[in-house]
N, C-alpha and C. Protein backbone atom coordinates (compact mmCIF):
# COMPACT_ATOMS: atom_id res chain seq x y z
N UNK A 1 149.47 13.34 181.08
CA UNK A 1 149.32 14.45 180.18
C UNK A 1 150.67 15.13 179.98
N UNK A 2 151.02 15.64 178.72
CA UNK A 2 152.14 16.25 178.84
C UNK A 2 152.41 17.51 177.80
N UNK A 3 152.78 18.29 178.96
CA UNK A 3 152.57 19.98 178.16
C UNK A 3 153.46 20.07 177.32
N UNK A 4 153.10 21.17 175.85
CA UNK A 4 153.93 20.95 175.10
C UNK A 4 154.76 22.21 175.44
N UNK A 5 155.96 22.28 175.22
CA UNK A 5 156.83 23.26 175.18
C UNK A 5 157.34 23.59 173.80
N UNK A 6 157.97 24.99 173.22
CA UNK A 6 157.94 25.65 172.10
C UNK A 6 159.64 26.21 172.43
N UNK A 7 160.83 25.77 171.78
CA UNK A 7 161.70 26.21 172.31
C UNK A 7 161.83 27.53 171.30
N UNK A 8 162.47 28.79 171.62
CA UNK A 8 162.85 29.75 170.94
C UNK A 8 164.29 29.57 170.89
N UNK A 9 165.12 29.40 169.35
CA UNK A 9 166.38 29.72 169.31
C UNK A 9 166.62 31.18 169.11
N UNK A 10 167.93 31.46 169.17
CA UNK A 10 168.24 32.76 169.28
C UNK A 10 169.45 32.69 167.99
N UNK A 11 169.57 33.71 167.58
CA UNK A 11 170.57 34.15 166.39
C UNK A 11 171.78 34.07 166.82
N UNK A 12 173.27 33.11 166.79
CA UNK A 12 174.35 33.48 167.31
C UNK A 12 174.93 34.45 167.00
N UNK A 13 174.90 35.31 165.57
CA UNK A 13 175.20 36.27 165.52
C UNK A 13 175.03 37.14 164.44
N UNK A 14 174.83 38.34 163.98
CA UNK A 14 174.55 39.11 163.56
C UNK A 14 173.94 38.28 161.85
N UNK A 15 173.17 38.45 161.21
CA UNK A 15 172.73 38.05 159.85
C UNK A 15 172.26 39.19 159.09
N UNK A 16 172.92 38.84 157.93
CA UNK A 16 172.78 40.04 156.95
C UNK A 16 171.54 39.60 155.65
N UNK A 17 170.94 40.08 155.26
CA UNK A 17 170.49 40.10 153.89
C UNK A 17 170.58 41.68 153.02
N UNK A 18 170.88 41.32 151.89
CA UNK A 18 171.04 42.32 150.51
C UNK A 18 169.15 42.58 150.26
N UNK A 19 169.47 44.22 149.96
CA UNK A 19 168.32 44.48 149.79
C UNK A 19 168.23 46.51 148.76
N UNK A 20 167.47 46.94 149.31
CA UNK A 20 168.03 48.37 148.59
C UNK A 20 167.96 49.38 149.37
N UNK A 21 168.42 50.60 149.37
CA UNK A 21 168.48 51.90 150.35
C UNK A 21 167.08 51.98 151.38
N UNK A 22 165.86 51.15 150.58
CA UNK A 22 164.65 51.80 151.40
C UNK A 22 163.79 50.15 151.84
N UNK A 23 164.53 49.12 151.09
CA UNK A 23 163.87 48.14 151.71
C UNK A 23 164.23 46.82 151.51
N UNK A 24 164.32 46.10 152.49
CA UNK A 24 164.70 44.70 152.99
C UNK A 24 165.31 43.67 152.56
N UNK A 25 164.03 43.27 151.48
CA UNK A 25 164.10 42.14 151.17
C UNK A 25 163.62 41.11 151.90
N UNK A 26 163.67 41.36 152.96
CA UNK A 26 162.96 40.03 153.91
C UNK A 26 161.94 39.08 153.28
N UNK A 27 160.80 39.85 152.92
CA UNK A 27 159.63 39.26 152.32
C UNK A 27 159.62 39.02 151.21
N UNK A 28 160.78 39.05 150.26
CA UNK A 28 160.64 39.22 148.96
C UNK A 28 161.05 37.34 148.84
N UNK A 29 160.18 36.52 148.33
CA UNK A 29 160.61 35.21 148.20
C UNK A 29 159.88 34.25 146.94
N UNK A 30 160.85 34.43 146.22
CA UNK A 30 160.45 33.62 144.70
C UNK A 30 160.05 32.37 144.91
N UNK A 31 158.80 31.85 144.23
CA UNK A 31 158.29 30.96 144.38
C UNK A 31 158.14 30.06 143.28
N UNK A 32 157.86 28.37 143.84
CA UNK A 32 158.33 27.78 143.16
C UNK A 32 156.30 27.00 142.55
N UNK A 33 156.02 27.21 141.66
CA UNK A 33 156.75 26.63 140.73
C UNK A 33 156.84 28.67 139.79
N UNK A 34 158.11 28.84 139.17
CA UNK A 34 158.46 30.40 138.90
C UNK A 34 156.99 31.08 138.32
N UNK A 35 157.39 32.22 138.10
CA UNK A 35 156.24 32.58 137.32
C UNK A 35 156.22 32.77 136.23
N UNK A 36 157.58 32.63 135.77
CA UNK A 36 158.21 32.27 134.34
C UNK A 36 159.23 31.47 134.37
N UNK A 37 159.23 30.75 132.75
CA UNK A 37 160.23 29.82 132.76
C UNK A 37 161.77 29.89 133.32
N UNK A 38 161.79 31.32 133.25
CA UNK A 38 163.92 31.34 133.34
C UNK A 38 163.95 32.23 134.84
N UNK A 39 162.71 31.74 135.47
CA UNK A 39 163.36 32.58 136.81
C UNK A 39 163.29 31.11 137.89
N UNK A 40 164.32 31.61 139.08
CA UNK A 40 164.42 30.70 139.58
C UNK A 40 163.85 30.22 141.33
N UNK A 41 163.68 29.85 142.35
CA UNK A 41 163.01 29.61 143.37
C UNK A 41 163.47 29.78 144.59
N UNK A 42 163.25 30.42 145.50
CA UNK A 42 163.75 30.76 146.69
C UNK A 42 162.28 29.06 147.56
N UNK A 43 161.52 29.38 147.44
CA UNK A 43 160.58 28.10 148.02
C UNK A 43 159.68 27.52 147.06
N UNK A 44 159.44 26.26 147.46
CA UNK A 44 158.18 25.60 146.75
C UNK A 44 156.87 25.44 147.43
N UNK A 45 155.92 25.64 146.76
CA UNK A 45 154.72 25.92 146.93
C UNK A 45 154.00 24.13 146.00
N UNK A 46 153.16 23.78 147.49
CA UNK A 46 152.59 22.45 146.53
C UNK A 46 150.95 22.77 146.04
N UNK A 47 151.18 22.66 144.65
CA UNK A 47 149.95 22.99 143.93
C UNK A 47 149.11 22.98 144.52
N UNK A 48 148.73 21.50 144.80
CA UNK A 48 147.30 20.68 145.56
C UNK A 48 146.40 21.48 146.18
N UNK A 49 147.98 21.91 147.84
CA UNK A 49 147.62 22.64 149.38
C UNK A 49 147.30 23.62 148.89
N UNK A 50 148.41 24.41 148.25
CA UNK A 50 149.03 26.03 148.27
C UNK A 50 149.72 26.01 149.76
N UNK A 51 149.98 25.03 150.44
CA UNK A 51 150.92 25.26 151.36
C UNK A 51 152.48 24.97 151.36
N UNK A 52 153.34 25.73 151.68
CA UNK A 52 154.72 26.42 151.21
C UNK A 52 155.00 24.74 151.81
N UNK A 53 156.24 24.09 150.97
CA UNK A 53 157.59 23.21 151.64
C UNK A 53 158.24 23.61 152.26
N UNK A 54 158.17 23.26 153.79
CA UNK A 54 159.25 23.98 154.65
C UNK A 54 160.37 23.47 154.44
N UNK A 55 160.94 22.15 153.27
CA UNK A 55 162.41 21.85 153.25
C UNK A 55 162.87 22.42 152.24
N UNK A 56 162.07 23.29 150.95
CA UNK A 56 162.47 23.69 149.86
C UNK A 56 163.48 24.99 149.57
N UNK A 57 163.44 25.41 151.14
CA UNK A 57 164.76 26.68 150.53
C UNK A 57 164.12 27.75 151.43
N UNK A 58 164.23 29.09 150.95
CA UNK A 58 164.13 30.04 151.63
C UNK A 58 164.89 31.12 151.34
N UNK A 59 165.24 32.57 152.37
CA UNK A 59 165.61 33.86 151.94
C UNK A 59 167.00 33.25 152.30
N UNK A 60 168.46 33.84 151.56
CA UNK A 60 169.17 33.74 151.73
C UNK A 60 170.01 34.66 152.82
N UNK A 61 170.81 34.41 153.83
CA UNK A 61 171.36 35.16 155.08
C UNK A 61 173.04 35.28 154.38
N UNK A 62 173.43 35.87 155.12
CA UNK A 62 175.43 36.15 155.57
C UNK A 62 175.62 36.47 156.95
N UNK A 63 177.17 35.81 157.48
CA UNK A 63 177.36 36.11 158.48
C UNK A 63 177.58 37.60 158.86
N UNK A 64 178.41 38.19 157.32
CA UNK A 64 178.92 39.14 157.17
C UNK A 64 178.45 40.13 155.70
N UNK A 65 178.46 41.08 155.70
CA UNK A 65 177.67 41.61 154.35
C UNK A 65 178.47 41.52 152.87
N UNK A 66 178.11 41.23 152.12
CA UNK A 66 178.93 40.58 150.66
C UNK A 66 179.27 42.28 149.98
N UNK A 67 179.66 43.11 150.26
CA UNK A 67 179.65 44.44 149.20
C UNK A 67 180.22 44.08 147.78
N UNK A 68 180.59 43.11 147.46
CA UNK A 68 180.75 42.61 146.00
C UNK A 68 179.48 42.41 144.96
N UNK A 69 178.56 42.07 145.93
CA UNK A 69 176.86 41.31 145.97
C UNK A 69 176.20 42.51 145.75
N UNK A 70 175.89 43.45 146.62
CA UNK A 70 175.61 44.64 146.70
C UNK A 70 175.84 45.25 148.08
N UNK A 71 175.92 47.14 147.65
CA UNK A 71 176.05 47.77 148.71
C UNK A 71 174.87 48.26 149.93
N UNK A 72 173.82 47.65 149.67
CA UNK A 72 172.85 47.70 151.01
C UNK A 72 172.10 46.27 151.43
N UNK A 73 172.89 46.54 152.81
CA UNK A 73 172.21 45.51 153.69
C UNK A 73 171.99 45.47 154.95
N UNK A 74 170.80 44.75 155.10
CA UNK A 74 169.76 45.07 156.83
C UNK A 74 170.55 43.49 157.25
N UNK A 75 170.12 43.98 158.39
CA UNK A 75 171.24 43.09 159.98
C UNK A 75 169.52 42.57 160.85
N UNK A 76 169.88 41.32 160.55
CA UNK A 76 169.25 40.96 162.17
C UNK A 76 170.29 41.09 163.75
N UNK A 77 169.93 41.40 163.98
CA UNK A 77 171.37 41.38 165.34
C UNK A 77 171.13 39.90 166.03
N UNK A 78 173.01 40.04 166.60
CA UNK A 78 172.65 38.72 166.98
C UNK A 78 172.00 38.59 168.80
N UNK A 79 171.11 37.26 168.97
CA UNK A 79 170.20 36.68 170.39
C UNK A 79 169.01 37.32 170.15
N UNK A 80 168.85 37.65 168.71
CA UNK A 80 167.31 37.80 168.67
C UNK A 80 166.54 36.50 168.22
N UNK A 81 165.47 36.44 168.50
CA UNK A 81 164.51 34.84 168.69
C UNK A 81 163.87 34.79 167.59
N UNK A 82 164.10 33.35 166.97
CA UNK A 82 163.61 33.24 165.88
C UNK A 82 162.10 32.44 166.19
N UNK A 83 161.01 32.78 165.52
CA UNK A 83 159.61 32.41 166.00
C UNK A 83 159.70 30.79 165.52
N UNK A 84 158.66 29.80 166.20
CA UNK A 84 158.57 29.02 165.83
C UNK A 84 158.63 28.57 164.63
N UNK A 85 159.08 27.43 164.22
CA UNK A 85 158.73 26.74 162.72
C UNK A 85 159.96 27.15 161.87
N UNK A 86 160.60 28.26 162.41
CA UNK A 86 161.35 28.84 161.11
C UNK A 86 163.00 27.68 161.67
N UNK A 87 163.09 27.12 160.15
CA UNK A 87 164.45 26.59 159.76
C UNK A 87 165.30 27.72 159.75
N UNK A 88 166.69 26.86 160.26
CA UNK A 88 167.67 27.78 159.77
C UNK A 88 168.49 27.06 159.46
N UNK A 89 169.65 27.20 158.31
CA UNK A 89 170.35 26.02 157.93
C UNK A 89 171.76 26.28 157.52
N UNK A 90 173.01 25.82 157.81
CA UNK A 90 174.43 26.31 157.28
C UNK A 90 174.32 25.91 155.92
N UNK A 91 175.37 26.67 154.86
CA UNK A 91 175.81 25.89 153.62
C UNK A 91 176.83 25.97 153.77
């Protein structure tokens, strides 16, 4: 028999996302297929399921905050644990 184990990674360091004075953005995630023609997809969603593609994309992070991008942004700090399942990916 063999137990399963669930590893938790941890954040190496601090991650930023753009958002506004009172809120996040975290949850905010455009879906694919858009809801109009000229907008574009943070994830894809398969018709069929309605269950999300975990290789299709996701919320965008920074190591560091873009103030060119905009001037408010929330921090994950970094060695906090990311829950199961969740990708994380360099570009």
């Amino acid at each position: 028999m063999h137990t399963p184990i669930e590893f938790y990674l941890k954040t190496p360091v601090e991650l930023y996302r753009a958002g506004t004075p009172t809120k996040s953005n975290f949850d905010y995630i455009r879906t694919m297929p858009p809801r109009t023609g000229d907008q574009t997809y943070d994830i894809k969603i398969n018709s069929e399921t309605g269950v999300v593609d975990h290789t299709s994309g996701g919320v965008s992070l920074f190591d560091k905050p873009k103030m060119d991008f905009s001037p408010d942004w929330w921090v994950i700090p970094p060695k906090t644990e990311l829950p199961p399942g969740l990708q994380s990916q360099k570009i």
